[in-house]
C-alpha atoms as a PDB file:
ATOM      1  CA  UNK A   1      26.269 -18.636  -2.911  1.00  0.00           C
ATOM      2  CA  UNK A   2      27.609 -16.863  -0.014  1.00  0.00           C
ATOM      3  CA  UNK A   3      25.433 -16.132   3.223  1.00  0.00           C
ATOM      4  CA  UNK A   4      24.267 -13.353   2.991  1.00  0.00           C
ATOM      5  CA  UNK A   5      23.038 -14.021  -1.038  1.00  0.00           C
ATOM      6  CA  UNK A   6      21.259 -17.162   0.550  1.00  0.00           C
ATOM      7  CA  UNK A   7      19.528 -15.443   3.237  1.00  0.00           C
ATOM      8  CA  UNK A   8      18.611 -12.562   1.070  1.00  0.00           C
ATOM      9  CA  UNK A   9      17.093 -15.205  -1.454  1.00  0.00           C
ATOM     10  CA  UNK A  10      15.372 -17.139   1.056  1.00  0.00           C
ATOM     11  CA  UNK A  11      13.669 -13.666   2.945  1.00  0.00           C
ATOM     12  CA  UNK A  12      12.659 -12.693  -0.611  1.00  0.00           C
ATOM     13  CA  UNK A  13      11.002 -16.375  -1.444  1.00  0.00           C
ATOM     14  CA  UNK A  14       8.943 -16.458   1.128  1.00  0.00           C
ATOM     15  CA  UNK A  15       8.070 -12.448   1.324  1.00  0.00           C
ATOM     16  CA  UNK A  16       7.892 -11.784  -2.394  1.00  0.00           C
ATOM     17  CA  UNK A  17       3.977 -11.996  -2.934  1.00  0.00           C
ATOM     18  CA  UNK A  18       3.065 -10.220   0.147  1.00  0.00           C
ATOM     19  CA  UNK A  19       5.613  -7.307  -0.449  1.00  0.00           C
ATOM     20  CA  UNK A  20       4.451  -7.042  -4.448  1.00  0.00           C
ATOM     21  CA  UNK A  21       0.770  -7.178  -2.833  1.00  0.00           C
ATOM     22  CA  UNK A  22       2.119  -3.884  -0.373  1.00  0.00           C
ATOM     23  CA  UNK A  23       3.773  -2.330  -3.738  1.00  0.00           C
ATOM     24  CA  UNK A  24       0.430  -2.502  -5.715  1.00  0.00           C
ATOM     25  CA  UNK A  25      -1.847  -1.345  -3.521  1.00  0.00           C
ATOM     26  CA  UNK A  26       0.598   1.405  -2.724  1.00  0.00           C
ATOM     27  CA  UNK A  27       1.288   2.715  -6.241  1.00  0.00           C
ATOM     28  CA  UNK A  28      -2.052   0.908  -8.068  1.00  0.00           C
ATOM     29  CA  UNK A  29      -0.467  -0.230 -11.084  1.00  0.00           C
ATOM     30  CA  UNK A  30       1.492  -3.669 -11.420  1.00  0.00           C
ATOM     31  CA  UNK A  31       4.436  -2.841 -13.246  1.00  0.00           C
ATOM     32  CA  UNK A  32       5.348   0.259 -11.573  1.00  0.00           C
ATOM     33  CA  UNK A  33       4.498  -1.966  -8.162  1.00  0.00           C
ATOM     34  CA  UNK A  34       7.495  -4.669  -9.474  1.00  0.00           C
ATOM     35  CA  UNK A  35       9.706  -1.740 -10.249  1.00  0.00           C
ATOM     36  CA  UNK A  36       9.245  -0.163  -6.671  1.00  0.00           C
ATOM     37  CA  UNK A  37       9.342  -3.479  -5.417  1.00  0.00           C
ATOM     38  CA  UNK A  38      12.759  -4.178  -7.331  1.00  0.00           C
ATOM     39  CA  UNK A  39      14.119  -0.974  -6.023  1.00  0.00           C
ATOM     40  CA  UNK A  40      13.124  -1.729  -2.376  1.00  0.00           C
ATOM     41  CA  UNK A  41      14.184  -5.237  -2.725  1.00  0.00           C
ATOM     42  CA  UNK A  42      17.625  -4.186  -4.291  1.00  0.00           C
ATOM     43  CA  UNK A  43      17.918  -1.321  -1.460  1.00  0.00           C
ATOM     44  CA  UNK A  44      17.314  -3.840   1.030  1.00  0.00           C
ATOM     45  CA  UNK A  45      20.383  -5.507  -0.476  1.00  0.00           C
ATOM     46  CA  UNK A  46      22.734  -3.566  -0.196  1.00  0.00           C
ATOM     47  CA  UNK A  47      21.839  -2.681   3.516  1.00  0.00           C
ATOM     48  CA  UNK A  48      21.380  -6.152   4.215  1.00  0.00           C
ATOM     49  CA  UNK A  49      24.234  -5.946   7.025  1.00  0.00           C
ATOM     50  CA  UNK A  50      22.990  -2.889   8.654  1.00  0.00           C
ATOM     51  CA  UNK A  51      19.023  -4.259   8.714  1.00  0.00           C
ATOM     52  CA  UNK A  52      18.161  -5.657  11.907  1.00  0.00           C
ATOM     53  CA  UNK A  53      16.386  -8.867  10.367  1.00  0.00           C
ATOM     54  CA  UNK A  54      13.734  -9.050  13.344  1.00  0.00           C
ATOM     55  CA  UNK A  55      12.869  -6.149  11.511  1.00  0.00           C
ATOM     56  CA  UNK A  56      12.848  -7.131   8.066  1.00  0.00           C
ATOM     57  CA  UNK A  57       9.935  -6.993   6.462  1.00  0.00           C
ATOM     58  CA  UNK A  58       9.221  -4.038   8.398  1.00  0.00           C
ATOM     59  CA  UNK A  59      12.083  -2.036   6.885  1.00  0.00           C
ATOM     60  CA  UNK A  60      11.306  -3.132   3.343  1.00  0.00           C
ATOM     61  CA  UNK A  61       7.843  -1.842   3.855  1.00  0.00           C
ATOM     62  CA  UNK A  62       8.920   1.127   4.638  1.00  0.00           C
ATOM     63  CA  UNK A  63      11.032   1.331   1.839  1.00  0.00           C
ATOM     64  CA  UNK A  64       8.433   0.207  -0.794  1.00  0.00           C
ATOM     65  CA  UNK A  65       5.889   2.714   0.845  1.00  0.00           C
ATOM     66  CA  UNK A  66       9.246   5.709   0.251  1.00  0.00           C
ATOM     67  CA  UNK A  67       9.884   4.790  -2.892  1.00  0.00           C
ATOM     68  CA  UNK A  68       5.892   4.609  -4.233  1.00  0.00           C
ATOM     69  CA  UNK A  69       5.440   8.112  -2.740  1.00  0.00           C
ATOM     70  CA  UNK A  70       8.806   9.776  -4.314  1.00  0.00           C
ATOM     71  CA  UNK A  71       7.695   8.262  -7.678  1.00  0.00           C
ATOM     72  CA  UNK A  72       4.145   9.969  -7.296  1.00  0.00           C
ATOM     73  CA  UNK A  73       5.188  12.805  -6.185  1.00  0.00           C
ATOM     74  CA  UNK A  74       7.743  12.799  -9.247  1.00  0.00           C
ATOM     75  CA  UNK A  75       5.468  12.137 -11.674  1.00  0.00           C
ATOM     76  CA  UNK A  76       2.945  14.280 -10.563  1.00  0.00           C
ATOM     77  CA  UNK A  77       0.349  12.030 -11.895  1.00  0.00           C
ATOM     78  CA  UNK A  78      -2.016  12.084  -8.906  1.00  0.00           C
ATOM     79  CA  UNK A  79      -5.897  13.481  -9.600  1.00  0.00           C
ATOM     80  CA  UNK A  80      -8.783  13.505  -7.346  1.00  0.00           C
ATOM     81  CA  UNK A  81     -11.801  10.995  -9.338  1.00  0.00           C
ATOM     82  CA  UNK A  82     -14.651  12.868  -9.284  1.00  0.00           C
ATOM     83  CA  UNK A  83     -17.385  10.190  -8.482  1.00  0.00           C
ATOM     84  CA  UNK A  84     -20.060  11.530  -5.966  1.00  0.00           C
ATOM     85  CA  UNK A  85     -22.272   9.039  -5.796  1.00  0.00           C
ATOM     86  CA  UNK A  86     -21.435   5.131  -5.088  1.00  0.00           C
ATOM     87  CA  UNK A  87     -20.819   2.461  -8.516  1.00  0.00           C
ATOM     88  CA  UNK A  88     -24.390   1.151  -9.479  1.00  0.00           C
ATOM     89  CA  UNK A  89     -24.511  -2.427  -8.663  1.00  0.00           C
ATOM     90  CA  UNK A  90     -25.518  -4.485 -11.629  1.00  0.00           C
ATOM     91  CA  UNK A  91     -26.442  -8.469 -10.702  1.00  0.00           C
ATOM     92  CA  UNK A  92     -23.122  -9.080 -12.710  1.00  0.00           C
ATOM     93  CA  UNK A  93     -21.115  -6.767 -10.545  1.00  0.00           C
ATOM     94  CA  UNK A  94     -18.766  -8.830  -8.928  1.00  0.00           C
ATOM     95  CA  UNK A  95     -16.194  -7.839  -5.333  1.00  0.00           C
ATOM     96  CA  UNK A  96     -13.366  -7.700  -8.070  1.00  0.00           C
ATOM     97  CA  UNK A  97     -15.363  -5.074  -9.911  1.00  0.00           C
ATOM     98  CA  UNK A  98     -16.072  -2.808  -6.395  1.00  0.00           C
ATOM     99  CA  UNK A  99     -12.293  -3.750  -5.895  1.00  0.00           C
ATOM    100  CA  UNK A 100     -11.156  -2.278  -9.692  1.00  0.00           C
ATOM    101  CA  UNK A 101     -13.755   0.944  -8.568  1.00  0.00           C
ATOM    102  CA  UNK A 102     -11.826   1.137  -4.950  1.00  0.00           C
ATOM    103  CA  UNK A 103      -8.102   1.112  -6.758  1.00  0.00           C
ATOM    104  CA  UNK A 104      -9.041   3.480  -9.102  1.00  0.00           C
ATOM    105  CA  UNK A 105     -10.135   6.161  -6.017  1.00  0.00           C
ATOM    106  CA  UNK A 106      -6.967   5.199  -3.978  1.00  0.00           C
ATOM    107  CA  UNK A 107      -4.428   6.287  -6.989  1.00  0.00           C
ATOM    108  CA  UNK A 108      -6.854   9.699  -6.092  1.00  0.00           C
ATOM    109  CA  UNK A 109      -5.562   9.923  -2.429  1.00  0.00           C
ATOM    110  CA  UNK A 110      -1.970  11.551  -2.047  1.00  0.00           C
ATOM    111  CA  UNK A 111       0.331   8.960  -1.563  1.00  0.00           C
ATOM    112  CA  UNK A 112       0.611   9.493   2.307  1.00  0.00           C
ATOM    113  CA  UNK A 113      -2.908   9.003   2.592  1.00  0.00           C
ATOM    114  CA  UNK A 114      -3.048   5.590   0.527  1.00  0.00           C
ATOM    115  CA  UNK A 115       0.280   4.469   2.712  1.00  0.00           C
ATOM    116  CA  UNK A 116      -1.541   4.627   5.708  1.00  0.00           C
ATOM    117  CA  UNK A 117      -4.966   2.930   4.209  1.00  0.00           C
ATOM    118  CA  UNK A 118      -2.622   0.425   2.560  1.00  0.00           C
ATOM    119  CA  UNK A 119      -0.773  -0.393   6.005  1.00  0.00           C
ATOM    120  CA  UNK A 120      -3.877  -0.201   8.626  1.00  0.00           C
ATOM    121  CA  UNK A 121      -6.411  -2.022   6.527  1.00  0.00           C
ATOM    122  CA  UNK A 122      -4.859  -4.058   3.496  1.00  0.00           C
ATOM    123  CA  UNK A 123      -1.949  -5.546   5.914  1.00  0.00           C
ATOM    124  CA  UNK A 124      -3.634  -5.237   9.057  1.00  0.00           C
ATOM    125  CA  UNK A 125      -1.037  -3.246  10.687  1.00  0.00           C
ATOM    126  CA  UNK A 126      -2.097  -1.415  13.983  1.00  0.00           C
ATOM    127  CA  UNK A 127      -1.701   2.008  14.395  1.00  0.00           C
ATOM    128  CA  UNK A 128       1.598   2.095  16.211  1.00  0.00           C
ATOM    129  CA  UNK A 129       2.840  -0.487  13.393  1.00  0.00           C
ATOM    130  CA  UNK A 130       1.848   1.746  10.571  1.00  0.00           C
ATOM    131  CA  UNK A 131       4.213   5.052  11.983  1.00  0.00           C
ATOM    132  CA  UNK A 132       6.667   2.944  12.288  1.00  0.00           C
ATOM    133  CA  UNK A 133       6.855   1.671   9.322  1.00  0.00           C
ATOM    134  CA  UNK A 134       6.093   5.121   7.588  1.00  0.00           C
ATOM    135  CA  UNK A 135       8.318   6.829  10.556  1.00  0.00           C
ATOM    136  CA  UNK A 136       5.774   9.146  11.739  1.00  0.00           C
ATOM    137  CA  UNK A 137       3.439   9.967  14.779  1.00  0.00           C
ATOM    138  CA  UNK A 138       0.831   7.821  15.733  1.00  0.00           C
ATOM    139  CA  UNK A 139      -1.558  11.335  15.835  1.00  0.00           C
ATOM    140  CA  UNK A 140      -0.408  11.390  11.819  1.00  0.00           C
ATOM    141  CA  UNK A 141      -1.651   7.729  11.101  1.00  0.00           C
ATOM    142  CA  UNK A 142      -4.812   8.563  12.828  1.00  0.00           C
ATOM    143  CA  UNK A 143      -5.582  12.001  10.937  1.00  0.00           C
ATOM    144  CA  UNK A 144      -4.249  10.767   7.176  1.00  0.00           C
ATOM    145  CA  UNK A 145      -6.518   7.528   7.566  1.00  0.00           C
ATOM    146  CA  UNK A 146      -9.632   9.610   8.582  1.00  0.00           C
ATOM    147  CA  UNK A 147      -8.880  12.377   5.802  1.00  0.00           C
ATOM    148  CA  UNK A 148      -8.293   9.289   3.321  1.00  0.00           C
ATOM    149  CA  UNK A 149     -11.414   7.089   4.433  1.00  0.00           C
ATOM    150  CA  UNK A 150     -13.045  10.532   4.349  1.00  0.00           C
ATOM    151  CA  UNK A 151     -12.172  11.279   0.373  1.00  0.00           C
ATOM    152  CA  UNK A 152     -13.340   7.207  -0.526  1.00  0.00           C
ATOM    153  CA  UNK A 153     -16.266   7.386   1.233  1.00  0.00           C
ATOM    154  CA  UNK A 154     -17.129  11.132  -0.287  1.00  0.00           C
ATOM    155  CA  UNK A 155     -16.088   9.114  -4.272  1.00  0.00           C
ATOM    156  CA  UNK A 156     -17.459   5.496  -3.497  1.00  0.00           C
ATOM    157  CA  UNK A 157     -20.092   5.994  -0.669  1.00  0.00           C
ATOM    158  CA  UNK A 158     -19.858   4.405   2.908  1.00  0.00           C
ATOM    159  CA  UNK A 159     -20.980   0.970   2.329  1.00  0.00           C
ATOM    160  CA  UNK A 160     -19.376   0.402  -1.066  1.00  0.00           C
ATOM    161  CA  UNK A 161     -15.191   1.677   0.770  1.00  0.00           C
ATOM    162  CA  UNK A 162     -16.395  -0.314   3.950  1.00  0.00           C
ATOM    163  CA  UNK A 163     -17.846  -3.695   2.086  1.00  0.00           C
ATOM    164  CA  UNK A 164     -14.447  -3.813  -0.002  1.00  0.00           C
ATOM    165  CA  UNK A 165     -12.224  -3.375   2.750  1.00  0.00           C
ATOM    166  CA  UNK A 166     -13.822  -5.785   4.788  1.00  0.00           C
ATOM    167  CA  UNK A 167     -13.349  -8.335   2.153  1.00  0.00           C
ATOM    168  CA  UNK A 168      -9.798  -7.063   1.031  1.00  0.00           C
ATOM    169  CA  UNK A 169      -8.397 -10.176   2.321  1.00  0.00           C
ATOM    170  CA  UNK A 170     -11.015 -12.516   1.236  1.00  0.00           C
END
């Protein structure tokens, strides 16, 4: 195994989970999240010399986040969930049901919007993080993540978008 093979391996060991967890909640469905996950990984590959590997996981990020929106966008399979009125809580209800509700209204957003809720709340990036990562303005993270948190709050209600992502990580 040559250098380069090993260090790919070893970045995608101990990044794998993390980056599939980025590729689901970006595209909302686990096999096309391994798919743009296998494209960004094998992307990453071949540009593994001209990646600056403080910036890694950054760049394949960024690349997941590309790829998830130009399969959308290709499929035009995006439609807004009509749900005006928060999930009824039953005393089964459980987080992973609000969760199941919550993916279900961010395969609504356009992908832009559910790359920047993705990046500033499910991974914690800041704001500055997030545009790079997306390569935008700062100004464009801040007005996509207010239109998006707009749209789940308008589908799931405040508390119900607020209470999930609070516990996102639990």
């Amino acid at each position: 195994m040559s250098g380069v093979e090993h260090d790919f391996s070893a970045f995608v060991a101990a990044r794998a989970t993390s980056l599939l967890r980025v590729a689901y909640l970006a595209c909302g469905d686990q096999t096309e999240a391994e798919d743009v996950l296998q494209t960004a990984l094998e992307r990453t590959y071949r540009n593994w010399d001209r990646v600056h590997h403080e910036t890694l996981e950054p760049y394949v990020r960024r690349v997941i986040v590309n790829a998830a929106i130009s399969r959308a966008r290709r499929r035009a399979i995006l439609s807004i969930i009509p749900m005006h009125s928060p999930p009824e809580r039953s005393a089964h209800a459980t987080d992973t049901d609000l969760r199941h509700v919550l993916m279900e209204a961010l395969r609504a957003l356009p992908p832009r919007q559910r790359a920047v809720i993705v990046l500033r709340y499910w991974e914690d990036l800041s704001e500055t993080q997030t545009a790079e990562v997306l390569g935008c303005a700062v100004g464009t993270v801040k007005s996509q993540a207010s239109k998006a948190m707009a749209k789940l709050r308008s589908a799931l209600g405040r508390e119900t978008v607020e209470g999930v992502i609070r516990n996102a990580h639990a």
